[in-house]
PDB file of N, CA and C in Angstrom:
ATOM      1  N   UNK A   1     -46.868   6.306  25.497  1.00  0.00           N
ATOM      2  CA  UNK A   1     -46.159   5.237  24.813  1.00  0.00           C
ATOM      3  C   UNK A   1     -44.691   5.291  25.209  1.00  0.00           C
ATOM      4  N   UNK A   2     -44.094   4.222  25.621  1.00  0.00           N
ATOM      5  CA  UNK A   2     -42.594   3.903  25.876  1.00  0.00           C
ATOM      6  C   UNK A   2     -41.833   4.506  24.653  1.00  0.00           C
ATOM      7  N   UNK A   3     -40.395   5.404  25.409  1.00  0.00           N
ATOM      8  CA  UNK A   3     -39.594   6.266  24.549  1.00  0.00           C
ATOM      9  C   UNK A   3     -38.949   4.433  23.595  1.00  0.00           C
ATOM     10  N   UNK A   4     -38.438   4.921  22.288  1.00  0.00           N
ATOM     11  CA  UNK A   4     -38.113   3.879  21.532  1.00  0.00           C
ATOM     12  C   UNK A   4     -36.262   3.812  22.111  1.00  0.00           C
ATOM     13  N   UNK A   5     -35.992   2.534  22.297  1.00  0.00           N
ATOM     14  CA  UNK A   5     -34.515   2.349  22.667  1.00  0.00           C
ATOM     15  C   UNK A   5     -33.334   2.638  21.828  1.00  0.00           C
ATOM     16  N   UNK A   6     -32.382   3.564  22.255  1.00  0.00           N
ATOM     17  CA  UNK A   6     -31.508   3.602  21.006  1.00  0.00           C
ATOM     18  C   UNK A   6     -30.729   2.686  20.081  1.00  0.00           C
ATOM     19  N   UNK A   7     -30.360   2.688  19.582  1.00  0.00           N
ATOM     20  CA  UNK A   7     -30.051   1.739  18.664  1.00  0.00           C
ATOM     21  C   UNK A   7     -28.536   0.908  19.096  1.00  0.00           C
ATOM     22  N   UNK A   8     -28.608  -0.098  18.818  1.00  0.00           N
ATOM     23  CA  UNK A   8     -27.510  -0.536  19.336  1.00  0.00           C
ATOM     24  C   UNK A   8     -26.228  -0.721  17.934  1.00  0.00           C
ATOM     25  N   UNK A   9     -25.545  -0.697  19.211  1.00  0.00           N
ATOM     26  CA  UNK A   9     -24.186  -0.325  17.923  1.00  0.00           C
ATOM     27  C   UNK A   9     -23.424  -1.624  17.610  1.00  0.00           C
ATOM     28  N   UNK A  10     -23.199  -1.345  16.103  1.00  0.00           N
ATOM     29  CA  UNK A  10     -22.534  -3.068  15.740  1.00  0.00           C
ATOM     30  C   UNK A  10     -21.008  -3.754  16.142  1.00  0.00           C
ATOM     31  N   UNK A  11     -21.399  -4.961  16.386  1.00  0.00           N
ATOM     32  CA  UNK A  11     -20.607  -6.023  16.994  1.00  0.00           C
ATOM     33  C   UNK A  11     -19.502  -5.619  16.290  1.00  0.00           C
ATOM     34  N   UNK A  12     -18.442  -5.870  16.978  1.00  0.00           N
ATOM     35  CA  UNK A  12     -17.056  -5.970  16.089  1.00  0.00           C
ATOM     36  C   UNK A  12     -17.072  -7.082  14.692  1.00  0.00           C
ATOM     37  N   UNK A  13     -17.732  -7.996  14.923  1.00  0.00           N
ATOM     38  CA  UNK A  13     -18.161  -9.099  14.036  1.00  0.00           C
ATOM     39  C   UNK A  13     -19.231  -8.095  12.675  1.00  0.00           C
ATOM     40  N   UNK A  14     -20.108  -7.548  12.932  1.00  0.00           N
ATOM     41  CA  UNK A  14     -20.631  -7.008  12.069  1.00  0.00           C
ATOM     42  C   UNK A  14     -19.684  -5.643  11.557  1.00  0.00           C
ATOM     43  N   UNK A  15     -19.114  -5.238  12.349  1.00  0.00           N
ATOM     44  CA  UNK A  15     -18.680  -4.348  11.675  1.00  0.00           C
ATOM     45  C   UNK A  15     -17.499  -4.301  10.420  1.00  0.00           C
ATOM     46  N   UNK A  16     -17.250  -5.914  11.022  1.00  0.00           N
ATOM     47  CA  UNK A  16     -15.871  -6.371  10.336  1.00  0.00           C
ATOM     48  C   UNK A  16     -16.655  -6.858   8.423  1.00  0.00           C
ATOM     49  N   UNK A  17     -17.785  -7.003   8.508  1.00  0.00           N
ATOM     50  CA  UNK A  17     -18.498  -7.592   7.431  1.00  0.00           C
ATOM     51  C   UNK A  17     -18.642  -5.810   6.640  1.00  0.00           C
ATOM     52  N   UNK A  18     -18.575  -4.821   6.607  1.00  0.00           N
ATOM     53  CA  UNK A  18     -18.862  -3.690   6.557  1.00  0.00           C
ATOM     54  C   UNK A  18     -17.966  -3.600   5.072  1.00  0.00           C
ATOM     55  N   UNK A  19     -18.428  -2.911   3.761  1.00  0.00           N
ATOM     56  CA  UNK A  19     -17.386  -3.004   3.068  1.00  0.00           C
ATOM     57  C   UNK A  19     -16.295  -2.416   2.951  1.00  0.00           C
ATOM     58  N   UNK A  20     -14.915  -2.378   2.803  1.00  0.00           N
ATOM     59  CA  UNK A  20     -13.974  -1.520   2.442  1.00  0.00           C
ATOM     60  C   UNK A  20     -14.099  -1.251   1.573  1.00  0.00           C
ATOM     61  N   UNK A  21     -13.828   0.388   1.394  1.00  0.00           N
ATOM     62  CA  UNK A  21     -13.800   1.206   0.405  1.00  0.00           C
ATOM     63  C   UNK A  21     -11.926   0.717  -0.843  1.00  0.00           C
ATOM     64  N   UNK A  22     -12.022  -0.098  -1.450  1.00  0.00           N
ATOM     65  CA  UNK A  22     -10.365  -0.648  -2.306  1.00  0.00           C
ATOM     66  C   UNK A  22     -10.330   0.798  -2.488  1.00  0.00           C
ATOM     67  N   UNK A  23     -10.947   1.277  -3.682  1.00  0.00           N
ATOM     68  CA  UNK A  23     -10.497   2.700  -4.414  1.00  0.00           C
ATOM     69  C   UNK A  23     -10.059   3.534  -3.769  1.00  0.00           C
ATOM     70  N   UNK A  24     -10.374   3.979  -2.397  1.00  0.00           N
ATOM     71  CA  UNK A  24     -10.005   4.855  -1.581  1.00  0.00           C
ATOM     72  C   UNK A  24      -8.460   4.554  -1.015  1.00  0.00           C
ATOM     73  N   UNK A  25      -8.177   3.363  -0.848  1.00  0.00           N
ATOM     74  CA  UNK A  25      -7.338   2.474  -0.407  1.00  0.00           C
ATOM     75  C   UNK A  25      -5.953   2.678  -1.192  1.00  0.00           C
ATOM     76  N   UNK A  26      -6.247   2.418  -2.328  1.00  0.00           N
ATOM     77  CA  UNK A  26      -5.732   2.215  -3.438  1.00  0.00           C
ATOM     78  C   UNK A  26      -5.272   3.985  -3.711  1.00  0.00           C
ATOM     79  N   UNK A  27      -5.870   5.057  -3.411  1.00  0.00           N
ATOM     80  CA  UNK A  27      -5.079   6.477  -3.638  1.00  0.00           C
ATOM     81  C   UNK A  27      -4.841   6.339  -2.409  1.00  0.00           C
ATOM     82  N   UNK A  28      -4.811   6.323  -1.107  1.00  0.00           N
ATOM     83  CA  UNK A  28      -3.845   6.130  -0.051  1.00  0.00           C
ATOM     84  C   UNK A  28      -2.330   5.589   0.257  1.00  0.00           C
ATOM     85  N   UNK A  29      -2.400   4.430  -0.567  1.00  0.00           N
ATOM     86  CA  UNK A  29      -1.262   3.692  -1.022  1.00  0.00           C
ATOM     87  C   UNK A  29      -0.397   4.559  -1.887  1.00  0.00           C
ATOM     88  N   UNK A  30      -1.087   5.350  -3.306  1.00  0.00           N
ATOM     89  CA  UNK A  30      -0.508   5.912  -4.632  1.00  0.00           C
ATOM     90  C   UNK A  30      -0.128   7.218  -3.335  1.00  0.00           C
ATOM     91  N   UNK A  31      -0.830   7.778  -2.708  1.00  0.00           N
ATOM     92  CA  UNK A  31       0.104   8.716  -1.972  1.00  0.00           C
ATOM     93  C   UNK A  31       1.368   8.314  -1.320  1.00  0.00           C
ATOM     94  N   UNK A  32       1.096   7.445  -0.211  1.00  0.00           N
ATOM     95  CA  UNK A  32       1.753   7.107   0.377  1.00  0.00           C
ATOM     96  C   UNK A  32       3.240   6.595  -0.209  1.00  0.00           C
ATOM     97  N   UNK A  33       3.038   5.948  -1.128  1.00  0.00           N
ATOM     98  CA  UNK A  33       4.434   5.305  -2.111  1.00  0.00           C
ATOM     99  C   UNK A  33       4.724   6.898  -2.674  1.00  0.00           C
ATOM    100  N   UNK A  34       3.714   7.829  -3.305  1.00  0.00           N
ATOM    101  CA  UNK A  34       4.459   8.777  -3.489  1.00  0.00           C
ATOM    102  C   UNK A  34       5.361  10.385  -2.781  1.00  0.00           C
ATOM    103  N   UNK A  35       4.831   9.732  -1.635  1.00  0.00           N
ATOM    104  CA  UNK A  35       5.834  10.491  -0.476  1.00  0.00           C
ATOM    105  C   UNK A  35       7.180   9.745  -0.521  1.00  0.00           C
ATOM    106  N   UNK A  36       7.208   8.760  -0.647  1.00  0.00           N
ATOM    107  CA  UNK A  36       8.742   8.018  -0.386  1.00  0.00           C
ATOM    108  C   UNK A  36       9.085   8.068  -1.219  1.00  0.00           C
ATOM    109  N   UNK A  37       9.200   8.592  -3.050  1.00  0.00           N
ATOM    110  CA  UNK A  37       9.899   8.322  -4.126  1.00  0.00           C
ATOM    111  C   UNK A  37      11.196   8.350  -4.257  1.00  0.00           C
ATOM    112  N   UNK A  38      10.976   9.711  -3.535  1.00  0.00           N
ATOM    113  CA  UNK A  38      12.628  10.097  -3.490  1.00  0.00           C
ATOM    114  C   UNK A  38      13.367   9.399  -2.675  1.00  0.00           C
ATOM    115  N   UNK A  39      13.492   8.992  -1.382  1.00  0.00           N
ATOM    116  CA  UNK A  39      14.621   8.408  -0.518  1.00  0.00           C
ATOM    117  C   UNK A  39      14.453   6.750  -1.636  1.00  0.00           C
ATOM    118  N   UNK A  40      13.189   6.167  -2.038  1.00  0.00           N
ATOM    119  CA  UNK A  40      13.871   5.106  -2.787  1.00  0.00           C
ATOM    120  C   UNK A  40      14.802   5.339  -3.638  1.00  0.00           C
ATOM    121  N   UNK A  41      14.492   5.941  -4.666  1.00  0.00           N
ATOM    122  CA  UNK A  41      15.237   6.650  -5.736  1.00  0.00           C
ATOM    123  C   UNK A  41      16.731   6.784  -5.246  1.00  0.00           C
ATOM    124  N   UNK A  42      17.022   7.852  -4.449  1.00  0.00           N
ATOM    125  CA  UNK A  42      18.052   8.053  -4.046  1.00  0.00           C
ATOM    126  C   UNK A  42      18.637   7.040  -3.811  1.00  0.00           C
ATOM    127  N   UNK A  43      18.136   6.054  -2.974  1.00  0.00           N
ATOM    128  CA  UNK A  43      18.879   5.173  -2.392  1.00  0.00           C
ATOM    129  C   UNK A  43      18.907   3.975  -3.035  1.00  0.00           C
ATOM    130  N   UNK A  44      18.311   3.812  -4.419  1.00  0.00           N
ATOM    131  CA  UNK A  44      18.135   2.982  -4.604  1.00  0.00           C
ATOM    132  C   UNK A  44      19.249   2.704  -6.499  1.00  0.00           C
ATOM    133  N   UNK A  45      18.393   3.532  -6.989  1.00  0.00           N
ATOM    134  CA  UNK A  45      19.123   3.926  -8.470  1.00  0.00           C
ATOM    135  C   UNK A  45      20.059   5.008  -8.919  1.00  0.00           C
ATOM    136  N   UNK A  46      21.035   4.603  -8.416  1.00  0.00           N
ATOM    137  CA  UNK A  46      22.400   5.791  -9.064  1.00  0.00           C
ATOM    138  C   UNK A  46      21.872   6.904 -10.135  1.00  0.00           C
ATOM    139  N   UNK A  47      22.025   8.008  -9.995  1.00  0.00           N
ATOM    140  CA  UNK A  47      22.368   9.346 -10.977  1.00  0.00           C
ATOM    141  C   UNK A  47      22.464   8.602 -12.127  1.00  0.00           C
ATOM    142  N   UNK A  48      23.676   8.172 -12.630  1.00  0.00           N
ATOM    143  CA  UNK A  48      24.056   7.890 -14.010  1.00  0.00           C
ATOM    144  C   UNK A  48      23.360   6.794 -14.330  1.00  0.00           C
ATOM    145  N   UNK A  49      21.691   5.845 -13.356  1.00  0.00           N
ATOM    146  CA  UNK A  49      20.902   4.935 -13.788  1.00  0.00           C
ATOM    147  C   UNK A  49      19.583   5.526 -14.316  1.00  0.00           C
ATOM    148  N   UNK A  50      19.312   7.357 -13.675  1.00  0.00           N
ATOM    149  CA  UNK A  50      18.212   7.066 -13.770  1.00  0.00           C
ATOM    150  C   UNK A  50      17.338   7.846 -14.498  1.00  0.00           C
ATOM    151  N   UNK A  51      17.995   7.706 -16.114  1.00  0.00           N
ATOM    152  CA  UNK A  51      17.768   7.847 -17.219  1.00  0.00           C
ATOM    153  C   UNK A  51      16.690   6.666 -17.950  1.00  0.00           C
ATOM    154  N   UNK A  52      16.533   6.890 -19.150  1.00  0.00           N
ATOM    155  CA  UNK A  52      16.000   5.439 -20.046  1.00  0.00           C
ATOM    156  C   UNK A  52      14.536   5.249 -19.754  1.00  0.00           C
ATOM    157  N   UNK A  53      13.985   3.682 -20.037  1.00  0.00           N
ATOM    158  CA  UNK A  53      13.009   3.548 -19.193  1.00  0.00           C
ATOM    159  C   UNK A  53      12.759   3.259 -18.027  1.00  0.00           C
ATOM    160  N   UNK A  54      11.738   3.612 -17.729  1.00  0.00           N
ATOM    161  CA  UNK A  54      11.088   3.145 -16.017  1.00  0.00           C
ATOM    162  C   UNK A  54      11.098   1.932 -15.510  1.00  0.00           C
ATOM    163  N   UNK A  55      11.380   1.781 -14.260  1.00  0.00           N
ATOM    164  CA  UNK A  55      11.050   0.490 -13.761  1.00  0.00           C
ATOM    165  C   UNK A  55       9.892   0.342 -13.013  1.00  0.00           C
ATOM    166  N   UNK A  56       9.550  -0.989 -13.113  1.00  0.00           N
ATOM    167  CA  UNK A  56       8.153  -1.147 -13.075  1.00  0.00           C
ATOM    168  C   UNK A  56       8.216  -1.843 -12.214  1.00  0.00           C
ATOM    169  N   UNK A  57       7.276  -2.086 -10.698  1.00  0.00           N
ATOM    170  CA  UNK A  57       7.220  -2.498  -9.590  1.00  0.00           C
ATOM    171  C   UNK A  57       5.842  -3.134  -9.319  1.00  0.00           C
ATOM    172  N   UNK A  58       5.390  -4.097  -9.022  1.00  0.00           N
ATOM    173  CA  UNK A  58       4.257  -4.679  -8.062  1.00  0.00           C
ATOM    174  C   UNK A  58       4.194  -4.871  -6.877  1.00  0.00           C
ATOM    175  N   UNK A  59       3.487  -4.083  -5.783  1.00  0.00           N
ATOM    176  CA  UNK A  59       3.663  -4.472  -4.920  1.00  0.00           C
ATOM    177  C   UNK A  59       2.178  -4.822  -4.705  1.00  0.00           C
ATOM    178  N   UNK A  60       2.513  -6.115  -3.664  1.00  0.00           N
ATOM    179  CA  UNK A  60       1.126  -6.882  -3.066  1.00  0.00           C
ATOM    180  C   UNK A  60       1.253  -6.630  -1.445  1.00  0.00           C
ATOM    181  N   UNK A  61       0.553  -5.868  -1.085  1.00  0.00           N
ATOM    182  CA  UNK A  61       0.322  -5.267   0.244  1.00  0.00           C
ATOM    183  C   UNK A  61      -1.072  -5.522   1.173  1.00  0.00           C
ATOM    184  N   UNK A  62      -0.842  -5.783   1.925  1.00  0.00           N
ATOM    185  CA  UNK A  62      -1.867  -6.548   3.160  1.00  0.00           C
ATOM    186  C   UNK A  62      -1.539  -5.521   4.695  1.00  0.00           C
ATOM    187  N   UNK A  63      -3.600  -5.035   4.708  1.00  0.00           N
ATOM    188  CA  UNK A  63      -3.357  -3.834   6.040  1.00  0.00           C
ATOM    189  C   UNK A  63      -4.388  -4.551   6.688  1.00  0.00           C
ATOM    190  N   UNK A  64      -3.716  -4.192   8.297  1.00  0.00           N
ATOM    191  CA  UNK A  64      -5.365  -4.797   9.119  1.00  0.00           C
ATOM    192  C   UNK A  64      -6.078  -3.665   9.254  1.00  0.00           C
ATOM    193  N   UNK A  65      -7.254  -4.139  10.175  1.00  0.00           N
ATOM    194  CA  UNK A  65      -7.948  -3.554  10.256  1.00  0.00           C
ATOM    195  C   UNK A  65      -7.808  -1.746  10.761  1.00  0.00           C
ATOM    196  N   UNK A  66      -6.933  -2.002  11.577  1.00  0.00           N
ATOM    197  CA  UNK A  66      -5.881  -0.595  12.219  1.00  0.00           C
ATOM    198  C   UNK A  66      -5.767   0.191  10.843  1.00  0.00           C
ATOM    199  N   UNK A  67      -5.428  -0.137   9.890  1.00  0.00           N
ATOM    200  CA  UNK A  67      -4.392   0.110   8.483  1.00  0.00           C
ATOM    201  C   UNK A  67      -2.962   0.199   8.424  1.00  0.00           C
ATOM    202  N   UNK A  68      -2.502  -0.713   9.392  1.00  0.00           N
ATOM    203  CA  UNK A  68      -1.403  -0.944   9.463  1.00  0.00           C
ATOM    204  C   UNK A  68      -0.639  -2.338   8.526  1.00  0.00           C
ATOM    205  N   UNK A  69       0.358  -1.851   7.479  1.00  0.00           N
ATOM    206  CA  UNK A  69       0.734  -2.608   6.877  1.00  0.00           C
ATOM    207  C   UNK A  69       1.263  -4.060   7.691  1.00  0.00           C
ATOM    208  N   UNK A  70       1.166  -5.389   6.979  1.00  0.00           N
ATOM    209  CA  UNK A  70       1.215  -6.415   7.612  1.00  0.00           C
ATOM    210  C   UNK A  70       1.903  -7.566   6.898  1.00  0.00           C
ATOM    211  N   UNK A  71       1.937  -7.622   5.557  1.00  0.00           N
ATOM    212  CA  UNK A  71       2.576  -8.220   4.871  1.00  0.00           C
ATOM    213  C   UNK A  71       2.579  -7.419   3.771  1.00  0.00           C
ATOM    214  N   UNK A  72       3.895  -7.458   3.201  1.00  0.00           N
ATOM    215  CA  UNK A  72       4.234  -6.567   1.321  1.00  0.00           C
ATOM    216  C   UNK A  72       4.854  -7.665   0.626  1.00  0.00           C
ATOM    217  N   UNK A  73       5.054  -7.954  -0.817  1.00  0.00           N
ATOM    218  CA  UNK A  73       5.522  -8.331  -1.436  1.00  0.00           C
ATOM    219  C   UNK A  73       6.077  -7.343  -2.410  1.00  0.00           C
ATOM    220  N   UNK A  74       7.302  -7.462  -3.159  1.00  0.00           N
ATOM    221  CA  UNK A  74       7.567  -6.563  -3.789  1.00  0.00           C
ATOM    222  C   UNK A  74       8.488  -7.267  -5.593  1.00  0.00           C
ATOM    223  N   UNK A  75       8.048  -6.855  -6.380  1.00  0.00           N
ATOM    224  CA  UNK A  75       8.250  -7.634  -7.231  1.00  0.00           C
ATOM    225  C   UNK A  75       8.644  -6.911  -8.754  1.00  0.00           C
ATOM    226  N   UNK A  76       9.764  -6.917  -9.297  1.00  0.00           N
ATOM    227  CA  UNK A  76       9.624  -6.058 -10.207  1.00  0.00           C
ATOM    228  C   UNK A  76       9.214  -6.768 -11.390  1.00  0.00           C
ATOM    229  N   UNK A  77       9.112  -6.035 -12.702  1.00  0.00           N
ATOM    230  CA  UNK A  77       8.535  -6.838 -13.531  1.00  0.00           C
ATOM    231  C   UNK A  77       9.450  -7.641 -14.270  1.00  0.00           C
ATOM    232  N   UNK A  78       8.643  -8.241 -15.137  1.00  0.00           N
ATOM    233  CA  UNK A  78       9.875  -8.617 -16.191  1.00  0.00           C
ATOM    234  C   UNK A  78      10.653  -7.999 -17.046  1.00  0.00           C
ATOM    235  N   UNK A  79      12.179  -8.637 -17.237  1.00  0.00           N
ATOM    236  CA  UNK A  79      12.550  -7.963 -18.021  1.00  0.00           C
ATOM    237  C   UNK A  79      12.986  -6.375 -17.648  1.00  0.00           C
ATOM    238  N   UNK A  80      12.687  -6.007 -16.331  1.00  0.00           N
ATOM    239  CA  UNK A  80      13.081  -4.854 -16.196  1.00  0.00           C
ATOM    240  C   UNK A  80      14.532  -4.298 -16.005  1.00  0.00           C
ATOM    241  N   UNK A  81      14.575  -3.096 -16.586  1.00  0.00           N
ATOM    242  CA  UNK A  81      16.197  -2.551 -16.980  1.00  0.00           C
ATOM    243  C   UNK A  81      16.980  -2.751 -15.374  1.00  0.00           C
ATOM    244  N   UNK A  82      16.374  -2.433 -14.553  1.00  0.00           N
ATOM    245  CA  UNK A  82      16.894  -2.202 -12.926  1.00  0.00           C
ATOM    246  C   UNK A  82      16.917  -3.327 -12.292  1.00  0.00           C
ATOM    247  N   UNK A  83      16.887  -5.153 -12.264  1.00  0.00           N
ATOM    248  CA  UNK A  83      16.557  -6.296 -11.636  1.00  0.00           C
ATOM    249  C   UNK A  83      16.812  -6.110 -10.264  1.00  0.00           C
ATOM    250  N   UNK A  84      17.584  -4.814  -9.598  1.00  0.00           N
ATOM    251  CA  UNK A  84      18.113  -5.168  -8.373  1.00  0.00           C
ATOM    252  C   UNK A  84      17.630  -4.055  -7.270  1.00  0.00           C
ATOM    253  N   UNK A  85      16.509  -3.156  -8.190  1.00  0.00           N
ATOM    254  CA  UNK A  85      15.515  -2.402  -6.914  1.00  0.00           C
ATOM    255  C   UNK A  85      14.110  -2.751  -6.310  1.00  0.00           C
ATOM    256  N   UNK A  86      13.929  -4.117  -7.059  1.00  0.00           N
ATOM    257  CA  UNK A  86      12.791  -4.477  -6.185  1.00  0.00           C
ATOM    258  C   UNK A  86      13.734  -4.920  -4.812  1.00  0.00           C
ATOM    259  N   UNK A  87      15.318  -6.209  -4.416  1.00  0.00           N
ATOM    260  CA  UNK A  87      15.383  -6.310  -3.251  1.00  0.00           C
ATOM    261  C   UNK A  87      15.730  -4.583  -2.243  1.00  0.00           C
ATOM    262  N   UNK A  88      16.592  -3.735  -3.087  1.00  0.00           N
ATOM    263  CA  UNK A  88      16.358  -2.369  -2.856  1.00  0.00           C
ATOM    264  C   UNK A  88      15.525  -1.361  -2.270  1.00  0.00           C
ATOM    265  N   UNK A  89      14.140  -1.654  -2.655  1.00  0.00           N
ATOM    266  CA  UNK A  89      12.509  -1.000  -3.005  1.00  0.00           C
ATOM    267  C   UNK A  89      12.319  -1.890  -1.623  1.00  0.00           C
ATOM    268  N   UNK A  90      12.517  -2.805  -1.215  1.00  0.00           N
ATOM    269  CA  UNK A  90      12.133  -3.826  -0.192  1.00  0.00           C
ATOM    270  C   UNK A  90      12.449  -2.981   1.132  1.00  0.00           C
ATOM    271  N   UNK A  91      14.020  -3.164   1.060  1.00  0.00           N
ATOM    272  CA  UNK A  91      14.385  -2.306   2.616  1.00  0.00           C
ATOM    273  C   UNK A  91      14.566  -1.200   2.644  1.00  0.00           C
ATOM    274  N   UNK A  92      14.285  -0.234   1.186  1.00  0.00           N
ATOM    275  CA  UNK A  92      14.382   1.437   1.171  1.00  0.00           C
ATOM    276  C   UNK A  92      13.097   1.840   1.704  1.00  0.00           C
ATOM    277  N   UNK A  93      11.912   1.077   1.432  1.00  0.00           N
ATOM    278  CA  UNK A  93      10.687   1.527   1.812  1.00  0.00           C
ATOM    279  C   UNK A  93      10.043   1.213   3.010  1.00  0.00           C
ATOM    280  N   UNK A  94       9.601   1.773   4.204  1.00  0.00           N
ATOM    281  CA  UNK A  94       8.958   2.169   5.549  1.00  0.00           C
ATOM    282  C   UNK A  94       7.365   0.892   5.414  1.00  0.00           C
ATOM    283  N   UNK A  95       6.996   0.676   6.594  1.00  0.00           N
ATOM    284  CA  UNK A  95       6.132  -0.007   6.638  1.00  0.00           C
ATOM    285  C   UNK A  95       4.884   0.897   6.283  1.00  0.00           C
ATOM    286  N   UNK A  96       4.138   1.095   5.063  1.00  0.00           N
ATOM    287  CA  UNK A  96       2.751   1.724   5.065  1.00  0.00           C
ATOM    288  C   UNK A  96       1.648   1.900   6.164  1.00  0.00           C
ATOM    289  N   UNK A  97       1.095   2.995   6.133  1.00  0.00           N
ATOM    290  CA  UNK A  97       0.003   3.144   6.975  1.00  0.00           C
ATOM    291  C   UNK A  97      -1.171   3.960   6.544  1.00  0.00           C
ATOM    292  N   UNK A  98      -2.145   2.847   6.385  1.00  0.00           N
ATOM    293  CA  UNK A  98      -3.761   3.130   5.815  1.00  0.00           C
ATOM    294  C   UNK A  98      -4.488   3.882   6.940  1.00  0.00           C
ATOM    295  N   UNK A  99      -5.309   4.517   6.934  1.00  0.00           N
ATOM    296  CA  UNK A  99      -6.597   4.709   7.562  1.00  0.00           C
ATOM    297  C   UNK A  99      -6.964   3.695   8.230  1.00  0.00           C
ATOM    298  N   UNK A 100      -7.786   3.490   9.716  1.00  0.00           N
ATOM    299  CA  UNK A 100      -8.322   2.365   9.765  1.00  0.00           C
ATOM    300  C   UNK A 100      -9.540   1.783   8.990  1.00  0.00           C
ATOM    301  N   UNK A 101      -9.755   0.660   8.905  1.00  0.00           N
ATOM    302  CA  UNK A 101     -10.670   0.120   7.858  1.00  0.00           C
ATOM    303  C   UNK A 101     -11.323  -0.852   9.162  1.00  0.00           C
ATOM    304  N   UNK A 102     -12.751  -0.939   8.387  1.00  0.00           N
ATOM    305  CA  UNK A 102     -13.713  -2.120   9.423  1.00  0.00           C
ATOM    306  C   UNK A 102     -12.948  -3.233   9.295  1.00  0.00           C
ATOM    307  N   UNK A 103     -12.183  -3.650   7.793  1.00  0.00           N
ATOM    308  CA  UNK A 103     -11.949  -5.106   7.892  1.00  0.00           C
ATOM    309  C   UNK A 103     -10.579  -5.102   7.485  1.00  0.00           C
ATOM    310  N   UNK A 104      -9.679  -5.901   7.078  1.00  0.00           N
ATOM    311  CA  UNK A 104      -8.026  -6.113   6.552  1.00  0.00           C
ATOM    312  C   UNK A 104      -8.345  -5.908   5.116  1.00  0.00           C
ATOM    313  N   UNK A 105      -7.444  -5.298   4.280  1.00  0.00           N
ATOM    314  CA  UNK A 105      -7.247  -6.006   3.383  1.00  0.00           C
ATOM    315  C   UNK A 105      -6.281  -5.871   1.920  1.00  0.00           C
ATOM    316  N   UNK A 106      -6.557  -6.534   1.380  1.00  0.00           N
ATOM    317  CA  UNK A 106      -5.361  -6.964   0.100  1.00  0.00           C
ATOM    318  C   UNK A 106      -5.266  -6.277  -0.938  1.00  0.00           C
ATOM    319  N   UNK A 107      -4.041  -5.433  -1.372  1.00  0.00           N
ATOM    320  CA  UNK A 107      -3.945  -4.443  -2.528  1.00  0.00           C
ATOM    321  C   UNK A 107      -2.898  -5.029  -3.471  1.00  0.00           C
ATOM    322  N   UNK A 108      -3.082  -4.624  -4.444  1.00  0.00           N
ATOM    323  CA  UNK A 108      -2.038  -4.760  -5.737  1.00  0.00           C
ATOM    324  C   UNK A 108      -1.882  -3.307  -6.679  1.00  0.00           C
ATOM    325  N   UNK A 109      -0.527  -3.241  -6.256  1.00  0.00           N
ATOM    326  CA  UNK A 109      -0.489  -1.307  -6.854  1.00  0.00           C
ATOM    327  C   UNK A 109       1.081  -1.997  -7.379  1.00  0.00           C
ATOM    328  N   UNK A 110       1.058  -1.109  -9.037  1.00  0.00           N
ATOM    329  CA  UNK A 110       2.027  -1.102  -9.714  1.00  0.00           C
ATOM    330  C   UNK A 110       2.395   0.374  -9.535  1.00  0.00           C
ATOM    331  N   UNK A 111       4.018   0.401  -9.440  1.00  0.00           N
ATOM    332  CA  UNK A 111       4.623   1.857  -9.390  1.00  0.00           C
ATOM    333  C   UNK A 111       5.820   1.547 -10.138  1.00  0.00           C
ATOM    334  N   UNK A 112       5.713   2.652 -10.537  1.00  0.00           N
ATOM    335  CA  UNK A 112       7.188   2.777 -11.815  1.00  0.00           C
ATOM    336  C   UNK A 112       7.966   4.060 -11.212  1.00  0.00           C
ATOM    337  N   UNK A 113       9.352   4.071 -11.466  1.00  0.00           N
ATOM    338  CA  UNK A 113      10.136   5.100 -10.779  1.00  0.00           C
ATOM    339  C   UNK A 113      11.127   5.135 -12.057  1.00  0.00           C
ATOM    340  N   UNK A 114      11.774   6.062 -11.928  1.00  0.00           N
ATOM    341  CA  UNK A 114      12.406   6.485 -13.034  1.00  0.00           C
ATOM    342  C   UNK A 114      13.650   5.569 -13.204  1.00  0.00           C
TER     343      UNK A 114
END
């Protein structure tokens, strides 16, 4: 009987249909933002600011398939004591880099800094 053919390996198209793991994604990111705390911090909220409460941050982040960050939004919340480290948080922080993933895709991670 004829040996059976090996299996063929999936299309970039199928592979792109493959699911991403968010959760995994999502502590990649919580690392990743928490390697940079400090140079934001530093560079961002004065000594004598960074007392009180926390400021509270949204960022909306988009990786391709590489896991290379591709678009961020950065947004602080309302009402927050600090209004002027989300544009801050913008150019203090490095372009992210995910794992590669089969497909792109779209995160929403809140971070608070002191």
């Amino acid at each position: 009987s004829p040996a059976a053919a090996p299996p063929t390996p999936p299309t970039p198209q199928a592979a792109a249909r493959r699911a991403v793991d968010p959760a995994a994604a999502q502590r990649a990111v919580a690392e990743a933002l928490e390697a940079q705390r400090g140079v934001v911090v530093a560079r961002c909220i004065p000594p004598a600011a960074r007392g009180g409460a926390p400021s509270r941050l949204r960022l909306d982040l988009t990786f391709d398939s590489n896991g290379r960050q591709i678009a961020r939004g950065i947004i602080p919340a309302r009402n927050d004591p600090r209004p002027e480290l989300g544009p801050c948080a913008t150019d203090a922080l490095p372009a992210l880099q995910l794992a590669a993933q089969y497909a792109p895709i779209a995160l929403k991670v809140d971070w608070s800094l002191p």
